[in-house]
C-alpha atoms as a PDB file:
ATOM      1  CA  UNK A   1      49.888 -42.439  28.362  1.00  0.00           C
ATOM      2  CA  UNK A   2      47.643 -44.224  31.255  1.00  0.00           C
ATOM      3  CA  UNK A   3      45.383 -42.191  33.473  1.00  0.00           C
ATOM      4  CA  UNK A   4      46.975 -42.119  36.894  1.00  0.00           C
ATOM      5  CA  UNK A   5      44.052 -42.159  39.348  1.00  0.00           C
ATOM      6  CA  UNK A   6      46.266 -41.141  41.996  1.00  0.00           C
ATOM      7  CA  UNK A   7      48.217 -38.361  40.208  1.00  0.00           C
ATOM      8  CA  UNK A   8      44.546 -36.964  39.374  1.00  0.00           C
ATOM      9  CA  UNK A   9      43.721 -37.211  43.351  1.00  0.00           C
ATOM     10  CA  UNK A  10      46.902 -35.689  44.001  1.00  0.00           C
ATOM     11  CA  UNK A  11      46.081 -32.666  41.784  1.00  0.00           C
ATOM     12  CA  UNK A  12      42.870 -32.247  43.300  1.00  0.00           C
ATOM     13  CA  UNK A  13      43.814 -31.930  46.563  1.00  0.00           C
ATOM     14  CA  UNK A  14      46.411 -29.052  45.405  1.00  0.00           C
ATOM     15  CA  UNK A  15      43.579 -27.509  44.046  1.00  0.00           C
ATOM     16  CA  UNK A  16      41.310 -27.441  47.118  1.00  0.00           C
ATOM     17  CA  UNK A  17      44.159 -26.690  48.887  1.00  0.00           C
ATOM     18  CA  UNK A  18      44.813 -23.655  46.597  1.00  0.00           C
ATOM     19  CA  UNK A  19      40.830 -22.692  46.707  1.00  0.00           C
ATOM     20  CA  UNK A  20      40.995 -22.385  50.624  1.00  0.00           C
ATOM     21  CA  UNK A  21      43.484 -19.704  50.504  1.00  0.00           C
ATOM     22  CA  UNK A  22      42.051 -18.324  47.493  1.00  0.00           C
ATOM     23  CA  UNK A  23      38.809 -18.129  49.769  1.00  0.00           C
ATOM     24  CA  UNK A  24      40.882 -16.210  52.559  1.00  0.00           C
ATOM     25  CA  UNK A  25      42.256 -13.602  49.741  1.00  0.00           C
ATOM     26  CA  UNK A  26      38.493 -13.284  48.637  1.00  0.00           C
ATOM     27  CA  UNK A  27      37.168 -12.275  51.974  1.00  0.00           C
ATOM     28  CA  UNK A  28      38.938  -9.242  51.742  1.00  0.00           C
ATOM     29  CA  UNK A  29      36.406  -6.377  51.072  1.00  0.00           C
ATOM     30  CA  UNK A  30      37.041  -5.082  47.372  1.00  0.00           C
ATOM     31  CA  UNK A  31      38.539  -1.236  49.113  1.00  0.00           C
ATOM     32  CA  UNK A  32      41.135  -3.238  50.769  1.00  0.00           C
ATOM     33  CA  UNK A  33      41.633  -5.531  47.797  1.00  0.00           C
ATOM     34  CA  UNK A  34      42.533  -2.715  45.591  1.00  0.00           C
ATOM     35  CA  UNK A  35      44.051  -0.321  48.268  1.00  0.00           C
ATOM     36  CA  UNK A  36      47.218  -2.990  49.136  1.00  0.00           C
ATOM     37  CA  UNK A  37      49.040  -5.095  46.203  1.00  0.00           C
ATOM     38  CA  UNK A  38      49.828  -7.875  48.152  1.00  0.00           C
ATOM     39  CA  UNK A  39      45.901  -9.017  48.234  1.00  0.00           C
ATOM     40  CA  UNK A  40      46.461  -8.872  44.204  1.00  0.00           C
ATOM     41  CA  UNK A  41      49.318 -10.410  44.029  1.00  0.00           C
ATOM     42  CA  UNK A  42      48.332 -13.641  46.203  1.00  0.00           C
ATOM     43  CA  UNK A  43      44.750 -13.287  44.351  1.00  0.00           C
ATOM     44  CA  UNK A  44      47.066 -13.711  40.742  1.00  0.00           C
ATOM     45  CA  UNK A  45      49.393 -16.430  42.201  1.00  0.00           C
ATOM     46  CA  UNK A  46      46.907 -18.485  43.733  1.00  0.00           C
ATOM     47  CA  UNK A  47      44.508 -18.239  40.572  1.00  0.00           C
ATOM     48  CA  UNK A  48      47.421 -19.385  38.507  1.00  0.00           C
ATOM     49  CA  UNK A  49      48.277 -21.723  40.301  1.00  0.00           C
ATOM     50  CA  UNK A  50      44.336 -23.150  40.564  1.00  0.00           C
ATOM     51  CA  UNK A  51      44.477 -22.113  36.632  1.00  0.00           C
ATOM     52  CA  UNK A  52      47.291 -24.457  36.128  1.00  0.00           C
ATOM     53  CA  UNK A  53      45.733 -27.567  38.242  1.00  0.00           C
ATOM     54  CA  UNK A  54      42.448 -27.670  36.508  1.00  0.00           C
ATOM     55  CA  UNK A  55      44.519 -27.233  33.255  1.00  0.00           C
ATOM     56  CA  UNK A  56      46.939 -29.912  34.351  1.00  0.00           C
ATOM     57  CA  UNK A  57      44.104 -32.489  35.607  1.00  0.00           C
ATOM     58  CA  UNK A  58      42.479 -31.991  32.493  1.00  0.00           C
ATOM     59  CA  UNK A  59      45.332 -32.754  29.965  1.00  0.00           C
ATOM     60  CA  UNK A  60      46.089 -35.844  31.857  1.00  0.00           C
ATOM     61  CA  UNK A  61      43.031 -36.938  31.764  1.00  0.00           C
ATOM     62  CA  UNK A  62      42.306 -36.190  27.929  1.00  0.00           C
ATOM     63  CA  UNK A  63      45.647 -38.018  27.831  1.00  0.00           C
ATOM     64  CA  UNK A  64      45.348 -40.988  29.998  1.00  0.00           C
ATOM     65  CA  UNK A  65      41.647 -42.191  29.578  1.00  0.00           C
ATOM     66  CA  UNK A  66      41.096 -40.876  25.406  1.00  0.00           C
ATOM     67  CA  UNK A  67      44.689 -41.030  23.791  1.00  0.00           C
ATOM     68  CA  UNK A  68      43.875 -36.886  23.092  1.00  0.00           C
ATOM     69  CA  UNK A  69      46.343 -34.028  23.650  1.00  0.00           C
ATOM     70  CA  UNK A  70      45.172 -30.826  23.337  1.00  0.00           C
ATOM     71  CA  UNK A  71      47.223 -28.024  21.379  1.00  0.00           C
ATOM     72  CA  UNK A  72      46.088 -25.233  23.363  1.00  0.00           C
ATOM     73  CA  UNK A  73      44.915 -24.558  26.947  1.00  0.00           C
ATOM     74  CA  UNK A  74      41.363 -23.539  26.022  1.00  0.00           C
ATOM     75  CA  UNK A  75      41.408 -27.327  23.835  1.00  0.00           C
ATOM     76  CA  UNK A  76      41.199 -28.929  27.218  1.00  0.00           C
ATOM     77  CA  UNK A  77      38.059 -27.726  29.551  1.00  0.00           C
ATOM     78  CA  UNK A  78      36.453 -28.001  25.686  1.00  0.00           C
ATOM     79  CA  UNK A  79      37.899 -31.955  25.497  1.00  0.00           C
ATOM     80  CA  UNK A  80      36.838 -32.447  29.104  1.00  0.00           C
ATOM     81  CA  UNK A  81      32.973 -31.032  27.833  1.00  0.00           C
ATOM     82  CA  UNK A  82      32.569 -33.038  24.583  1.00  0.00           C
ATOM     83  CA  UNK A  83      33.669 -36.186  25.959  1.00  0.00           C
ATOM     84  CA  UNK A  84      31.282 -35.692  29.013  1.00  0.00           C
ATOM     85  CA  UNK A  85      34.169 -35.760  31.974  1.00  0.00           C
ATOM     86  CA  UNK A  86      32.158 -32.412  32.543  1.00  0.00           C
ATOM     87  CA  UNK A  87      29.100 -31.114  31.920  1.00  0.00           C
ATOM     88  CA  UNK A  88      28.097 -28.696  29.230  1.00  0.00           C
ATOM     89  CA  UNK A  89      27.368 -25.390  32.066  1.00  0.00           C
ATOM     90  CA  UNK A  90      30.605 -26.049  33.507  1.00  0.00           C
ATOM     91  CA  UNK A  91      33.080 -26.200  30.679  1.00  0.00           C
ATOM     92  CA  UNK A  92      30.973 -22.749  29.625  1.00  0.00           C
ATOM     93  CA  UNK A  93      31.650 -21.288  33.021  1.00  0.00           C
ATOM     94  CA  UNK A  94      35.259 -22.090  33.238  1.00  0.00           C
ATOM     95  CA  UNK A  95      35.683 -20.931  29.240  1.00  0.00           C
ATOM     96  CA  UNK A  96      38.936 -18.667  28.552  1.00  0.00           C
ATOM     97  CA  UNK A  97      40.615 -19.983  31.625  1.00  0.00           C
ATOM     98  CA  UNK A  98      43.666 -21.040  29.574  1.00  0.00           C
ATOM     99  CA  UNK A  99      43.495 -17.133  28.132  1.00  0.00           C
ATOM    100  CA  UNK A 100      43.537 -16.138  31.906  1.00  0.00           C
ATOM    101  CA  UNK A 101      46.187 -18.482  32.615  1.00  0.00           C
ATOM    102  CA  UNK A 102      48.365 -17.085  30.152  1.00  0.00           C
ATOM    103  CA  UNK A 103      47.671 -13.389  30.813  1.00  0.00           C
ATOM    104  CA  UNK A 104      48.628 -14.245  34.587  1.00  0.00           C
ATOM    105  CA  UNK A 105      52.037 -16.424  33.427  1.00  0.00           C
ATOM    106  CA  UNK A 106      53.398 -13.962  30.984  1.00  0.00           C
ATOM    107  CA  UNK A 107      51.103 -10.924  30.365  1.00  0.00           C
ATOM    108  CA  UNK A 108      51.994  -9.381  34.006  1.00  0.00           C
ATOM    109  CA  UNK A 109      52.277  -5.498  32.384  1.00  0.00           C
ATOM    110  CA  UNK A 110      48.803  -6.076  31.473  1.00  0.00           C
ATOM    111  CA  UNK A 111      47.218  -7.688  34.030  1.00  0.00           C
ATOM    112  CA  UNK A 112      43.712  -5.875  34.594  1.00  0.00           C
ATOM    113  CA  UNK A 113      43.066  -5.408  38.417  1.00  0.00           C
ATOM    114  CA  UNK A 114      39.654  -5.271  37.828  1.00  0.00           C
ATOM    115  CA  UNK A 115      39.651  -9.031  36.081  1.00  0.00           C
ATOM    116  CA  UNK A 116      41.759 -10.515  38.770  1.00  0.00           C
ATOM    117  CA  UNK A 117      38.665  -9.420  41.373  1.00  0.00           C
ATOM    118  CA  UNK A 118      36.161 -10.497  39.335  1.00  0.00           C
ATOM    119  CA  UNK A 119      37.861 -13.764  38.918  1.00  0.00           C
ATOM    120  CA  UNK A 120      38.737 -14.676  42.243  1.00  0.00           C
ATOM    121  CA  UNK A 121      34.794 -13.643  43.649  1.00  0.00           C
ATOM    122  CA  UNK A 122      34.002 -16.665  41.254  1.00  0.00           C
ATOM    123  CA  UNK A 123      37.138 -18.597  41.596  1.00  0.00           C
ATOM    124  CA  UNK A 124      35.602 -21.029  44.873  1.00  0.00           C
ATOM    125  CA  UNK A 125      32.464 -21.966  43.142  1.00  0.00           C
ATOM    126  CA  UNK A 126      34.191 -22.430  39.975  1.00  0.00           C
ATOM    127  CA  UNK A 127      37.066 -24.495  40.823  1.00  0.00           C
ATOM    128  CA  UNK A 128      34.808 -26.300  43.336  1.00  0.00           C
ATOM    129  CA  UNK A 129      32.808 -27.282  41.024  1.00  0.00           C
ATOM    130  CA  UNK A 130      35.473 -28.274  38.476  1.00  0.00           C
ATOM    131  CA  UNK A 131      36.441 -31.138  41.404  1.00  0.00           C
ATOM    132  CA  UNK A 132      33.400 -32.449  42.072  1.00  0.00           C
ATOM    133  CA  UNK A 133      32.779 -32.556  38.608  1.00  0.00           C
ATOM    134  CA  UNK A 134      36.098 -34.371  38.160  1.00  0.00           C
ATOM    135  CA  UNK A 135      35.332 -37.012  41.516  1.00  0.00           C
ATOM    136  CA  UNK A 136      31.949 -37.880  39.513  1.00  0.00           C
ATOM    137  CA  UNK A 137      33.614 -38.690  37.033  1.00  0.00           C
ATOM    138  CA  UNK A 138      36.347 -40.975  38.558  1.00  0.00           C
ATOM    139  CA  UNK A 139      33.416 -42.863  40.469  1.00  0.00           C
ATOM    140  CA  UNK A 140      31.333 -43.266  37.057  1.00  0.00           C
ATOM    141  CA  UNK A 141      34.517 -44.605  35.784  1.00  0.00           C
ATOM    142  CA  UNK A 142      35.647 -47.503  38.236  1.00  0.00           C
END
């Protein structure tokens, strides 16, 4: 597989697209959060759906640029960390993502409110971060 610069700036701009809203469901104070289900359900969809784009950029980029595919989600934000696409703080920070993922794809009987707050409070700086991580990288790279 090639890396596809383009498909990679593609994905990134779903994911700050996806962070913006995720941003509008965060604003909500954590009483109203909890008090209507439609705040937690746009908080799960829109962190799976972030989930799945760091997840996604990742793999192709293991893929493309180091001929690497990784057997499990939590293999790829640990591939993107040892070959130095990221840095060491935030492959720690965005650790058990692909265990998140999963819980959010096909563990819906046990999804823990409480987790799904916490996780979209953090979910801005985190998947911010992941990007400009990610656009460092691409400029190191040309």
């Amino acid at each position: 597989m090639v890396l596809r610069v383009e498909a990679l700036r593609e994905r990134l701009a779903k994911l700050e697209e996806v962070v913006s809203r995720l941003r509008e469901v965060a604003a909500v104070t954590r009483e109203v959060f909890f008090r209507d289900y439609r705040h937690q359900w746009l908080a799960e969809r829109g962190l799976e759906l972030a989930a799945q784009s760091v997840l996604d950029i990742g793999n192709h980029i293991l893929a493309g640029e180091f001929g690497e595919s990784a057997t499990e989600y939590e293999g790829i934000v640990k591939g993107l960390g040892s070959r130095g696409v990221v840095s060491p703080a935030l492959a720690k920070q965005l650790e058990g993502l692909g265990g998140f993922r999963n819980i959010l794809v096909h563990g819906y009987l046990g999804i823990d409110p409480e987790k799904v707050y916490a996780a979209l409070q953090r979910s801005a700086r985190d998947f911010t971060d992941f990007e400009a991580e990610i656009l460092a990288w691409l400029d190191r790279r040309v």
